[in-house]
C-alpha atoms as a PDB file:
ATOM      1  CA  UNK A   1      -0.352   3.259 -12.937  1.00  0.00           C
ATOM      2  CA  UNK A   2      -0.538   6.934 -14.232  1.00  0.00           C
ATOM      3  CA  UNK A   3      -0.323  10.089 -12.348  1.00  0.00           C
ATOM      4  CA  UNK A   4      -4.005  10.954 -13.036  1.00  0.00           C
ATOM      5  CA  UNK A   5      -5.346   8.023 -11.564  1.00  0.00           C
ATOM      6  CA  UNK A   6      -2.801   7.821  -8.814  1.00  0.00           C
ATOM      7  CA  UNK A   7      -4.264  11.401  -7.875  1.00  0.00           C
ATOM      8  CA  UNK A   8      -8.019   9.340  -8.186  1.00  0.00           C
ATOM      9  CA  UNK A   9      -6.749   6.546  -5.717  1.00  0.00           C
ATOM     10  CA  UNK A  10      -5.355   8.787  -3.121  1.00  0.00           C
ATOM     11  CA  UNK A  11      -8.033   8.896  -1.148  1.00  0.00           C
ATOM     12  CA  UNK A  12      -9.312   5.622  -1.278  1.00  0.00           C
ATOM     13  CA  UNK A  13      -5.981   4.890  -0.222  1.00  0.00           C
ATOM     14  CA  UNK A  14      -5.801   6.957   3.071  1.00  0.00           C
ATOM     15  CA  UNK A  15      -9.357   5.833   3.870  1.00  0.00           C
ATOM     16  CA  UNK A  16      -8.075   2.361   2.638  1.00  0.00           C
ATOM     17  CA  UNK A  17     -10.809   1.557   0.544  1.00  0.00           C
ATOM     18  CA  UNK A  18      -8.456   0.109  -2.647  1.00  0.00           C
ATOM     19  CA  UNK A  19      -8.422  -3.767  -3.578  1.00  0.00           C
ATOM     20  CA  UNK A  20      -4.816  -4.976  -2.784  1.00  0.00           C
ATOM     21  CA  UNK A  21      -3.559  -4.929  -6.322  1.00  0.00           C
ATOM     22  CA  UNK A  22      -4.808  -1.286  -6.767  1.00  0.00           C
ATOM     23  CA  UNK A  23      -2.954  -0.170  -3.130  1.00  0.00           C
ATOM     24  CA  UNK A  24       0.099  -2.287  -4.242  1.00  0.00           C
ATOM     25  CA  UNK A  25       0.052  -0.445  -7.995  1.00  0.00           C
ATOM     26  CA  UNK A  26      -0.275   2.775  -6.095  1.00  0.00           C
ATOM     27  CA  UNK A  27       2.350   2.816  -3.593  1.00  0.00           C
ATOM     28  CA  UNK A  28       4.693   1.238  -6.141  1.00  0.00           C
ATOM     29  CA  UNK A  29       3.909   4.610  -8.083  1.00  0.00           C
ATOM     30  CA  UNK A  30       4.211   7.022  -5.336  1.00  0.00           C
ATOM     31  CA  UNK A  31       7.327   5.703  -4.690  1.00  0.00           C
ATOM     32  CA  UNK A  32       8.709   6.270  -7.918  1.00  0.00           C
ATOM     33  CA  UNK A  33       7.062   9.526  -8.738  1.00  0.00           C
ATOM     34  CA  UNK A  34       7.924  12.400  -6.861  1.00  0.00           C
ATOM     35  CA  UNK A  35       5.004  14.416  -7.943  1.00  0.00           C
ATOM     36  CA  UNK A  36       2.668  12.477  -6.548  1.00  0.00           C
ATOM     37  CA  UNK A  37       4.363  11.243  -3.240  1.00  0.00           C
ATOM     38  CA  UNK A  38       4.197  15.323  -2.848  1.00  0.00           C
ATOM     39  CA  UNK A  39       0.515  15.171  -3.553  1.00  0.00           C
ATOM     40  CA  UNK A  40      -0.415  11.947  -1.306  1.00  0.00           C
ATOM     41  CA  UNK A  41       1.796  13.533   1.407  1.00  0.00           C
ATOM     42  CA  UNK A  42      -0.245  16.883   1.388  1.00  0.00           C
ATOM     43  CA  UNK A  43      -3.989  14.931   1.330  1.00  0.00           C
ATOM     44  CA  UNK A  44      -2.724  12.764   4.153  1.00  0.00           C
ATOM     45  CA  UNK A  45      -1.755  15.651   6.525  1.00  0.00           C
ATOM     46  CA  UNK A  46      -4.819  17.719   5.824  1.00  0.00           C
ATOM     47  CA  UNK A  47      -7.257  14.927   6.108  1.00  0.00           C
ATOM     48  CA  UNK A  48      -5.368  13.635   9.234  1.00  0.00           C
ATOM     49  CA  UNK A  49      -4.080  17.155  10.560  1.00  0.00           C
ATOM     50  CA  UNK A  50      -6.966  18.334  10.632  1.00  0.00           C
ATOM     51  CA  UNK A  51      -8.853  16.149  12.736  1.00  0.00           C
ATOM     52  CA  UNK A  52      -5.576  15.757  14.944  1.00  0.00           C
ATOM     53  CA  UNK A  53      -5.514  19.443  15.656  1.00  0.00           C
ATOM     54  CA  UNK A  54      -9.436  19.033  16.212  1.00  0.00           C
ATOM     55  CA  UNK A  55      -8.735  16.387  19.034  1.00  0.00           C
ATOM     56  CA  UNK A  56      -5.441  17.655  20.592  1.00  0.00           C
ATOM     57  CA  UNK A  57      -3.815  15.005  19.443  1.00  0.00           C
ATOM     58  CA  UNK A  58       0.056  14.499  19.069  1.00  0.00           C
ATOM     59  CA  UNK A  59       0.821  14.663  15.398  1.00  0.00           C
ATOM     60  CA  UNK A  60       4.111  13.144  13.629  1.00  0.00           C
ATOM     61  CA  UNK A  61       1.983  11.771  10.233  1.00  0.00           C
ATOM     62  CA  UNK A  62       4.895  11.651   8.112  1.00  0.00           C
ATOM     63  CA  UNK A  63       6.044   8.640  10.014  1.00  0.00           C
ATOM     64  CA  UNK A  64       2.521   7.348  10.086  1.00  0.00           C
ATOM     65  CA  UNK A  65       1.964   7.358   5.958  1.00  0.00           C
ATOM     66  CA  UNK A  66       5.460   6.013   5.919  1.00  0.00           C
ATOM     67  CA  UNK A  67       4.022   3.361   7.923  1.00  0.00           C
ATOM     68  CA  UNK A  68       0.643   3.026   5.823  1.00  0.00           C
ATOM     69  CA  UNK A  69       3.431   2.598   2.559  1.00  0.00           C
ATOM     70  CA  UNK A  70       5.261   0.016   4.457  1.00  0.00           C
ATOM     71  CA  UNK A  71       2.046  -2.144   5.534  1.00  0.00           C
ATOM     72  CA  UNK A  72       1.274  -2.507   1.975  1.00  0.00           C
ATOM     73  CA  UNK A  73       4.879  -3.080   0.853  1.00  0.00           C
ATOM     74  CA  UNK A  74       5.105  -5.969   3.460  1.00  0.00           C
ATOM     75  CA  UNK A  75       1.170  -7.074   2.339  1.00  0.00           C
ATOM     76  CA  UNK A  76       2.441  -7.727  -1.113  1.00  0.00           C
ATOM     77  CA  UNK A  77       5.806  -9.298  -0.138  1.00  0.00           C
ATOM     78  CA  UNK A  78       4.022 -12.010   2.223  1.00  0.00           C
ATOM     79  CA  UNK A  79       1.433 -12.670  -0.603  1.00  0.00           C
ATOM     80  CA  UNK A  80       4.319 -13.092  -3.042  1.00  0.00           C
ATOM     81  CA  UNK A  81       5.809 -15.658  -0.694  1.00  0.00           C
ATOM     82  CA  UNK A  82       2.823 -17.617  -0.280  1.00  0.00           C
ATOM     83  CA  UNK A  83       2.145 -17.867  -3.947  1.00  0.00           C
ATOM     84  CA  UNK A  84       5.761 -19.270  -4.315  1.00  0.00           C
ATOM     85  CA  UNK A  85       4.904 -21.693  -1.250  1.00  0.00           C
ATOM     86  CA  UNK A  86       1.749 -23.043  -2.878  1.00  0.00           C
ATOM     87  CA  UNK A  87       3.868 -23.421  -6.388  1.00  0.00           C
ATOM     88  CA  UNK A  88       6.133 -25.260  -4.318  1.00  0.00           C
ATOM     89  CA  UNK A  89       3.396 -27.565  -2.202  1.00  0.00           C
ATOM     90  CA  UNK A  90       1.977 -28.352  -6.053  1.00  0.00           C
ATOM     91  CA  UNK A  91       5.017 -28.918  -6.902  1.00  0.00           C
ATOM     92  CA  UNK A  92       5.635 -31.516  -4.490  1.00  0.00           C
ATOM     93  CA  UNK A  93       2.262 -32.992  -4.477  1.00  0.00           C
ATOM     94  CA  UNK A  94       2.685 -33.217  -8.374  1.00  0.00           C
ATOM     95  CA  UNK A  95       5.701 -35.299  -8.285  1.00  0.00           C
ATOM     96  CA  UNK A  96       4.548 -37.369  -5.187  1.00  0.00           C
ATOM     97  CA  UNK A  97       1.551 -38.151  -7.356  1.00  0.00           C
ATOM     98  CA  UNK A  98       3.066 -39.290 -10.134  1.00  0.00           C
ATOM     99  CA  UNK A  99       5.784 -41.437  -8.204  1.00  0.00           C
END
């Protein structure tokens, strides 16, 4: 993913309206580009500040899109591991098959 359309997908993300392979394609590039971590940082605490400071809430939303960064790293690392576990369950249904 590029840095233009990581700047389109930010707010999809924080309303999380992105497919999982979009989300997963943008955190990875977040991540890795400091530019537009900055950028995602900065629409995340003025679209959440905002209504926080509206509601009296308690605010600490760097911790919380840490958090939203994390769900979808662990999202992708479970789905990883269950398309290796259903490789594996072919796998073994393949070779009990043909036995």
């Amino acid at each position: 993913m590029e840095c233009r359309e990581a700047q389109r997908c930010a707010q999809a993300f924080l309303k999380d309206e992105l497919d999982r392979r979009t989300a997963e394609n943008f955190v990875e590039h977040v991540q890795a580009c400091d530019e537009c971590m900055e950028e995602l940082t900065i629409e995340y605490l003025l679209l959440e500040g905002i209504s926080r400071l509206e509601n009296a809430d308690d605010i600490d939303l760097n911790s919380e899109l840490d958090e939203r960064l994390d769900r979808v790293r662990r999202r992708k690392k479970r789905y990883s591991q269950l398309k290796a576990g259903l490789f594996l369950l072919v796998c073994v249904i393949l070779c009990i098959y043909l036995l």
